[in-house]
N, C-alpha and C. Protein backbone atom coordinates (compact mmCIF):
# COMPACT_ATOMS: atom_id res chain seq x y z
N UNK A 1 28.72 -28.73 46.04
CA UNK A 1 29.23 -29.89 45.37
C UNK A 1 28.19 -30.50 44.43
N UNK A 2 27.01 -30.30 45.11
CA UNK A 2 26.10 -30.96 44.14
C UNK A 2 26.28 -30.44 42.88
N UNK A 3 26.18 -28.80 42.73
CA UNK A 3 25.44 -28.01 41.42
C UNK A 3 26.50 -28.14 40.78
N UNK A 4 27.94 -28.53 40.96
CA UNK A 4 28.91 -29.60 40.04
C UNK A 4 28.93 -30.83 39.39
N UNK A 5 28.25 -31.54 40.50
CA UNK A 5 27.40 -32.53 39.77
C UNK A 5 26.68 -32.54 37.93
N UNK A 6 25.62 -31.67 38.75
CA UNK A 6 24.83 -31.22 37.62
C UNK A 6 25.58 -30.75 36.54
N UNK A 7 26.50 -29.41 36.85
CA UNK A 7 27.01 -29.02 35.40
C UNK A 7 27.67 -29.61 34.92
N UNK A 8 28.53 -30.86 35.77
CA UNK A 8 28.92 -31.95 34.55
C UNK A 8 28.05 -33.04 33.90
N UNK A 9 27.25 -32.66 34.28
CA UNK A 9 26.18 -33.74 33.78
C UNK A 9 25.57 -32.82 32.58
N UNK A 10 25.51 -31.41 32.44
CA UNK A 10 25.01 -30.62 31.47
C UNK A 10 26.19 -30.62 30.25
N UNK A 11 27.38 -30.46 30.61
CA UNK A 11 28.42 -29.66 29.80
C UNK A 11 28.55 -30.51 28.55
N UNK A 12 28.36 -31.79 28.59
CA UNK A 12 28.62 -32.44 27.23
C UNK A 12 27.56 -32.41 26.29
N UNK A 13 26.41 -32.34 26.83
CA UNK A 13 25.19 -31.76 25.93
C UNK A 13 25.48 -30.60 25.37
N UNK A 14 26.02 -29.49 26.02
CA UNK A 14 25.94 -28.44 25.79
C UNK A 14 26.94 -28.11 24.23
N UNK A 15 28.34 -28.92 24.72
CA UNK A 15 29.65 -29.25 24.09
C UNK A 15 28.98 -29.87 22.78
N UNK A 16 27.97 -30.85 23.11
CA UNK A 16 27.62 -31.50 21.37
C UNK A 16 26.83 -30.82 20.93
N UNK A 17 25.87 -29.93 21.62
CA UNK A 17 25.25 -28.95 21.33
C UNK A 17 25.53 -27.74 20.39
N UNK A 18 26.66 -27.15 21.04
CA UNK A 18 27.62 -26.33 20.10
C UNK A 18 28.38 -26.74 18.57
N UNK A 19 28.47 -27.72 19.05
CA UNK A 19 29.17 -28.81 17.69
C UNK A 19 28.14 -28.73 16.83
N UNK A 20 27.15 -29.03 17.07
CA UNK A 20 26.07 -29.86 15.86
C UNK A 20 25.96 -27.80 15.37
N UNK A 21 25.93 -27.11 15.87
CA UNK A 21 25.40 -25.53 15.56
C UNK A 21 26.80 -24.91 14.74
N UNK A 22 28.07 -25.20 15.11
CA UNK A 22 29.05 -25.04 14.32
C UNK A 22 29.29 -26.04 12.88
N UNK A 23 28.41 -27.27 12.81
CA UNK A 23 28.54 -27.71 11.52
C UNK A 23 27.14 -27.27 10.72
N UNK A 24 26.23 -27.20 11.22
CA UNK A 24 25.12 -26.51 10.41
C UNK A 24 25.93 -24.82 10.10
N UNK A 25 26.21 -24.06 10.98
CA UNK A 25 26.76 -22.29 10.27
C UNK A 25 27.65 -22.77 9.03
N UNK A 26 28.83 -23.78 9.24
CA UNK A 26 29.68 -24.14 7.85
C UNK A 26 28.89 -24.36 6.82
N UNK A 27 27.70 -25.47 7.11
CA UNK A 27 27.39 -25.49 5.93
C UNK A 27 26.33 -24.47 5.15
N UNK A 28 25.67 -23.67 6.41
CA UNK A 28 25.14 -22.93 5.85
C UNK A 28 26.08 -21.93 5.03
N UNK A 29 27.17 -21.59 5.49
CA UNK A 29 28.05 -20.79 4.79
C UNK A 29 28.69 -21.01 3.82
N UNK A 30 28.58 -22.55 3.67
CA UNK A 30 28.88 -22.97 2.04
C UNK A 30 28.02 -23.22 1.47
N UNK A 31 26.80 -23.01 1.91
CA UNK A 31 25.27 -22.93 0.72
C UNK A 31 25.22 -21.50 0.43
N UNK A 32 26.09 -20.75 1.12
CA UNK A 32 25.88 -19.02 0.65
C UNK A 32 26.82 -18.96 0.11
N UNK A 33 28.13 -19.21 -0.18
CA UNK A 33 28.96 -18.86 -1.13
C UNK A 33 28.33 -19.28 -2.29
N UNK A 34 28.07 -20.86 -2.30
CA UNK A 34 27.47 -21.04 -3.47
C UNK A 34 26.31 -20.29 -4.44
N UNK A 35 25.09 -19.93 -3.73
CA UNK A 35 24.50 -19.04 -4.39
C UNK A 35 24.60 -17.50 -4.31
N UNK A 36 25.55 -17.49 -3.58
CA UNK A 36 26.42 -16.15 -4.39
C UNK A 36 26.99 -16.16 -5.68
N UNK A 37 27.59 -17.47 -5.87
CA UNK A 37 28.54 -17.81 -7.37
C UNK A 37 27.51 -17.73 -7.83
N UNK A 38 26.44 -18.36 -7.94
CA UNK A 38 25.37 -18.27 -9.05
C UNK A 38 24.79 -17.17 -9.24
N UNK A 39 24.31 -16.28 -8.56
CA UNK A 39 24.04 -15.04 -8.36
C UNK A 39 24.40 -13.94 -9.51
N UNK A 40 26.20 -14.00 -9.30
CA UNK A 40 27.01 -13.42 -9.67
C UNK A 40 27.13 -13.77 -11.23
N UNK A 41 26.70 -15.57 -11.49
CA UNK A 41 26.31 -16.03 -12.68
C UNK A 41 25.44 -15.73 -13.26
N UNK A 42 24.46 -15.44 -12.57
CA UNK A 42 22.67 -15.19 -13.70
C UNK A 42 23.29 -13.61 -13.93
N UNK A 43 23.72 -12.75 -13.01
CA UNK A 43 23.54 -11.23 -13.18
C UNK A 43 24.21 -11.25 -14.76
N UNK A 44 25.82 -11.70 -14.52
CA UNK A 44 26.42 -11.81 -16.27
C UNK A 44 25.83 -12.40 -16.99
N UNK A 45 24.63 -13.36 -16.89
CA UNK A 45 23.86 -13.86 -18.37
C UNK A 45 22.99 -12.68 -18.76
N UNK A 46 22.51 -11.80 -17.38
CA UNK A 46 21.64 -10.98 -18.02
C UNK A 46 22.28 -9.37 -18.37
N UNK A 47 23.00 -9.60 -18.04
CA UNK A 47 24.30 -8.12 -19.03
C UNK A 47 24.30 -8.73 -20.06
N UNK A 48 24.60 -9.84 -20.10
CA UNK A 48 24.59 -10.24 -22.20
C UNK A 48 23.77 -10.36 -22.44
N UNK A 49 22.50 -10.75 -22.06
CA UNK A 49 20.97 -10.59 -22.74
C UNK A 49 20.65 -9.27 -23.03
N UNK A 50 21.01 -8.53 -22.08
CA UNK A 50 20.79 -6.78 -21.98
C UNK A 50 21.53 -6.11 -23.51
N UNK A 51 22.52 -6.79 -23.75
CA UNK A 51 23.85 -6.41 -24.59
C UNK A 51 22.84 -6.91 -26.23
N UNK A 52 22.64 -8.20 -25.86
CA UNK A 52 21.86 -8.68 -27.46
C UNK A 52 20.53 -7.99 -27.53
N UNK A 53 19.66 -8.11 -26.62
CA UNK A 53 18.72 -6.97 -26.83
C UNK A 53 19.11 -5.73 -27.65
N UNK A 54 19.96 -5.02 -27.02
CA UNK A 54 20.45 -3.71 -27.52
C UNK A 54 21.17 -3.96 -29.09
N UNK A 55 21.40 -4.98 -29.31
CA UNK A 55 22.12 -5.16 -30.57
C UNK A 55 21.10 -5.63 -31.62
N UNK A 56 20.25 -6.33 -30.93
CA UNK A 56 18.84 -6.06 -31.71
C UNK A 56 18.42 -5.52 -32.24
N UNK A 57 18.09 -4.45 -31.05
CA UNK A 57 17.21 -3.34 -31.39
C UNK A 57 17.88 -2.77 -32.45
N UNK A 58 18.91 -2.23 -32.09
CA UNK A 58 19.53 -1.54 -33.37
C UNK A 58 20.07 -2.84 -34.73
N UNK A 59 19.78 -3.42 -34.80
CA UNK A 59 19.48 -3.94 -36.09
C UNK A 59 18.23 -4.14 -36.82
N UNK A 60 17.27 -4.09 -35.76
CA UNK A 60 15.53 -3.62 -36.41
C UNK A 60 15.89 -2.49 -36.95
N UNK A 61 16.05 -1.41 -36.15
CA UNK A 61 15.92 0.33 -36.62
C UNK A 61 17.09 0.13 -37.63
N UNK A 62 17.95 -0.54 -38.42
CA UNK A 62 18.81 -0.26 -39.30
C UNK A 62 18.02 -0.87 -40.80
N UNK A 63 17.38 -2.19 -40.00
CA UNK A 63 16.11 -2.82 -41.47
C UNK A 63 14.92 -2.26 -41.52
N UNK A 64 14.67 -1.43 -40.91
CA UNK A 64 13.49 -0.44 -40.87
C UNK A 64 14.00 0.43 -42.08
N UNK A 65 14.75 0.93 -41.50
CA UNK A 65 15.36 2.43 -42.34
C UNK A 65 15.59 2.05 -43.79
N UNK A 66 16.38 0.83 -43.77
CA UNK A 66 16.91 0.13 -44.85
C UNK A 66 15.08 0.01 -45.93
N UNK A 67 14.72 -0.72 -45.23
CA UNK A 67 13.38 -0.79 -46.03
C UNK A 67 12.56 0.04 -46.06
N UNK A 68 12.36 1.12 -45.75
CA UNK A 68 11.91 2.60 -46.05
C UNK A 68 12.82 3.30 -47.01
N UNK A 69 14.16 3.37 -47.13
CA UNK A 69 14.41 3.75 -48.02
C UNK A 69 14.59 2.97 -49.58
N UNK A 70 14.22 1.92 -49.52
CA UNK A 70 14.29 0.76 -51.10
C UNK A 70 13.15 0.98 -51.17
N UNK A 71 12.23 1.10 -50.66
CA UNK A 71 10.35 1.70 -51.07
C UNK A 71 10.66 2.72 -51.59
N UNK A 72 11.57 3.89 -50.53
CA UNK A 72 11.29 4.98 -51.35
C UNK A 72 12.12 5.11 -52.92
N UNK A 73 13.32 4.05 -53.30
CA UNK A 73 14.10 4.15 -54.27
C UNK A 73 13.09 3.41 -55.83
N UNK A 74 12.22 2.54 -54.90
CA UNK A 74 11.50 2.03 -55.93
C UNK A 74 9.89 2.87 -56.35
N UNK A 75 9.74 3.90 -55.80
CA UNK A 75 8.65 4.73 -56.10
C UNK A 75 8.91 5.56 -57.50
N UNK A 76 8.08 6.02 -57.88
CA UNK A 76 8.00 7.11 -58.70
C UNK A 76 8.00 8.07 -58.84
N UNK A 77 9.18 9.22 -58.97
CA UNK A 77 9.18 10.14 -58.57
C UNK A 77 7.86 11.18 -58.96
N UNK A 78 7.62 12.26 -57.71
CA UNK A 78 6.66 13.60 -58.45
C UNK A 78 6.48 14.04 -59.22
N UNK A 79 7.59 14.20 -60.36
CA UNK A 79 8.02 15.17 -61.20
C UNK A 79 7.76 13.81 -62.36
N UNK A 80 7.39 13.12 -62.45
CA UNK A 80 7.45 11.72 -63.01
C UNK A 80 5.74 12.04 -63.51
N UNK A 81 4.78 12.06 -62.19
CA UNK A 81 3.59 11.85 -62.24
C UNK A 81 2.51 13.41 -62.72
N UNK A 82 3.15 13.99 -63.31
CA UNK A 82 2.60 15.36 -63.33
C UNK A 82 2.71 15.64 -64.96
């Protein structure tokens, strides 16, 4: 009879115990959805950074070319200098 005693004297600790551990997992689990969304946010900023990079680049190598060949249109030809 006693050690009934006792476990009712434990069980509501235990009961708010559980409580307070089931509202911390929620919210931990809505601090992880959330930086999942963000997550999922930075990765697509950096596919389009990845994307303008690449669109870059190939617009250097197109004003490269571009201006290597107006040097070469404005030179003098060989057959010019002989």
């Amino acid at each position: 009879m006693k050690e009934l005693g006792v476990v009712k004297g434990i069980l509501p600790k235990v009961f708010q115990e559980r409580d307070f551990m089931w509202e911390e997992v929620k919210s931990y689990s809505e601090m992880n959805m959330l930086l999942n969304y963000e997550i999922n946010m930075l990765k697509k900023k950096v596919d389009t950074l990845d994307e303008d990079i690449l669109m870059k680049e190939g617009q250097i190598t197109i004003w490269k070319d571009w201006i290597g060949k107006s040097f070469d249109l404005l030179a003098i030809p060989d057959s010019l200098l002989e």
